[in-house]
Protein backbone atom coordinates (compact mmCIF):
# COMPACT_ATOMS: atom_id res chain seq x y z
CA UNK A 1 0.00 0.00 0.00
CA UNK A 2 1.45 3.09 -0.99
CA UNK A 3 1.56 6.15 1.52
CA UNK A 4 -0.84 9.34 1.02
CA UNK A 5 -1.51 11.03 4.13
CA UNK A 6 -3.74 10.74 7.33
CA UNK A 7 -7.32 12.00 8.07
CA UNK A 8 -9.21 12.73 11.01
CA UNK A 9 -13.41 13.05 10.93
CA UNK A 10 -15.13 14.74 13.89
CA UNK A 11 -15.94 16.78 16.80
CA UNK A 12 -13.54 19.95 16.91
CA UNK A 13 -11.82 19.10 19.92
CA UNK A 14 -10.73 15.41 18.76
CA UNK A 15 -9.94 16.97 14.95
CA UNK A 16 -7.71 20.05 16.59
CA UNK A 17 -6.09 17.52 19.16
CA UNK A 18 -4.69 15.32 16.55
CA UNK A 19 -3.79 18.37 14.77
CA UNK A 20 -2.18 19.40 17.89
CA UNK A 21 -0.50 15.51 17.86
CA UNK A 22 0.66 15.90 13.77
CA UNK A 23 -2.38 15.07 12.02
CA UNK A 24 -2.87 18.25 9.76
CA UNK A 25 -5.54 17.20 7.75
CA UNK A 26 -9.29 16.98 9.43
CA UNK A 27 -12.80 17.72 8.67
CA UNK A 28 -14.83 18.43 11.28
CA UNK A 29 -18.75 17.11 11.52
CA UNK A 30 -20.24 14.53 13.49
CA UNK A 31 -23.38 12.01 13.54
CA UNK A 32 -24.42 11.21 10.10
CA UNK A 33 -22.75 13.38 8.31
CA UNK A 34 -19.31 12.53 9.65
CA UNK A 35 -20.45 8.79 8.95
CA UNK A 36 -21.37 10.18 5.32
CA UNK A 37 -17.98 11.63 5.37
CA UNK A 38 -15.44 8.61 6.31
CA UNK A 39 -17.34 6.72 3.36
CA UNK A 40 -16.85 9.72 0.52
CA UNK A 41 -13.30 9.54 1.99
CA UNK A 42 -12.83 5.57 1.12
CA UNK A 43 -14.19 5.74 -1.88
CA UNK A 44 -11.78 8.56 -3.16
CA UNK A 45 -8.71 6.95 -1.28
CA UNK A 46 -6.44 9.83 -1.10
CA UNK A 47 -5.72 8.87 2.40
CA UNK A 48 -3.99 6.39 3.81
CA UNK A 49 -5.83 6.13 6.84
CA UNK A 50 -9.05 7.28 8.26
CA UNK A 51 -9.18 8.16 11.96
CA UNK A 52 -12.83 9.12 13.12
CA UNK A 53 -14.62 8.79 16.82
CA UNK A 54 -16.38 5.64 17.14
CA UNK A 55 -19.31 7.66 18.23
CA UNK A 56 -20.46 7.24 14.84
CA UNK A 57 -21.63 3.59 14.43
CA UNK A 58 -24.85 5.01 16.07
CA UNK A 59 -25.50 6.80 13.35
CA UNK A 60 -24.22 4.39 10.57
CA UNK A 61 -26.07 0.86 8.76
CA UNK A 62 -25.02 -2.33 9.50
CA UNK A 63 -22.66 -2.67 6.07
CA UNK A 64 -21.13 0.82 6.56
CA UNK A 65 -20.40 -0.70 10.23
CA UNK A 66 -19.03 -3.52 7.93
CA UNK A 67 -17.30 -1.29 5.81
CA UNK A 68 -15.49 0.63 7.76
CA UNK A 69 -14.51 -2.30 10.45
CA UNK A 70 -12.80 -4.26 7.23
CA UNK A 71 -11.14 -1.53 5.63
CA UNK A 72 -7.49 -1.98 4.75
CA UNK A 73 -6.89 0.66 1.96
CA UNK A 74 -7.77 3.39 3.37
CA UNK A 75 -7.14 1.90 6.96
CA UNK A 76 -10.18 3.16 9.43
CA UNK A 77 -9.80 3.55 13.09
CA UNK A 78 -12.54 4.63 14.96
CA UNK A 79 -11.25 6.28 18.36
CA UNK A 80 -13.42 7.14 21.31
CA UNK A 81 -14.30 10.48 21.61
CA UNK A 82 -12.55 13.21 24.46
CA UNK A 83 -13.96 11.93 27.84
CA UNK A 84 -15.46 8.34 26.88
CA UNK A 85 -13.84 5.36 27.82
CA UNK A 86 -11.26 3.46 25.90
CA UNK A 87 -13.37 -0.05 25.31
CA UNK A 88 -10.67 -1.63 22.80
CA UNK A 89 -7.24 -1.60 24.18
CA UNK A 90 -4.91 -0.34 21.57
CA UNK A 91 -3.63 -3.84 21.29
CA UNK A 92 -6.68 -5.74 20.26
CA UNK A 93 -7.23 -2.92 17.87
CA UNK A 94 -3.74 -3.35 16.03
CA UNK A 95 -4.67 -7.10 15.82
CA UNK A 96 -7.55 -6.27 14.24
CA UNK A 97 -7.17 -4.04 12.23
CA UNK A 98 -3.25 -4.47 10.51
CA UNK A 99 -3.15 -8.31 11.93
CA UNK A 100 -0.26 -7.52 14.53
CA UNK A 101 0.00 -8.91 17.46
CA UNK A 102 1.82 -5.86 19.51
CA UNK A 103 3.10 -7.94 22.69
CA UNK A 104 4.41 -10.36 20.06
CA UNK A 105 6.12 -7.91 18.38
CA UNK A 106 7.49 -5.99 20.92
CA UNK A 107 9.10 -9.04 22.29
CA UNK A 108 10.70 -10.02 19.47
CA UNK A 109 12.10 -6.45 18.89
CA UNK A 110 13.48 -6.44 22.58
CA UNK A 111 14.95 -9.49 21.36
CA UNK A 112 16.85 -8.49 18.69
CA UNK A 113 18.45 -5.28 20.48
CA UNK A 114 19.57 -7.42 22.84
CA UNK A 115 21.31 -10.00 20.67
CA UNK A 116 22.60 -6.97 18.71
CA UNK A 117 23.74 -5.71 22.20
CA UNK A 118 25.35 -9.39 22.98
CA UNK A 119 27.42 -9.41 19.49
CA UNK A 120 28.50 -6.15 19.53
């Protein structure tokens, strides 16, 4: 998959914190019309990824749900919004979404520094 750029879809205060964290691009809606949104954005894929506030299934069909859940190119992660709690830890949502197991590889990283460290 080649690399555009990153997205972010919603309320102003998630889109201008991830602008705050590097993510310059972001449109800024909610409810149906950010759901309306993230799908205009797969079709055109001119983004990489797709990061919008979960908040939006309420507001979205069951294949849209489908949709956006299964999409690779443009990757979509739905995030909860500012205040709500987290209910997918950020490692069950890399093996979801990219198939990575995180622990896994973070293990085998530590790994190889330290047989790098050992021959060195």
């Amino acid at each position: 998959m080649e690399y555009k750029n990153i997205i972010t879809v919603g309320t102003r205060e998630v889109v201008l914190g991830l602008k705050l964290a590097g993510v310059s691009d972001g449109i800024i809606c909610d409810g149906r019309k950010a759901v309306d949104t993230v799908l205009d954005l797969m079709r055109t894929k001119k983004h990489s990824m797709i990061i919008a506030e979960e908040e939006i299934i309420k507001y979205a069909k069951r294949q849209e749900i489908i949709s956006m859940n299964t999409s690779i190119d443009p990757l979509v992660i739905l995030i909860p919004a500012y205040g709500q709690d987290i209910k997918e830890p950020i490692e069950i949502l890399a093996k979801r979404t990219l198939g990575i197991d995180i622990r896994k590889f973070n293990q085998t990283q530590d790994k190889n520094k330290q047989s790098a460290r050992e021959s060195a």
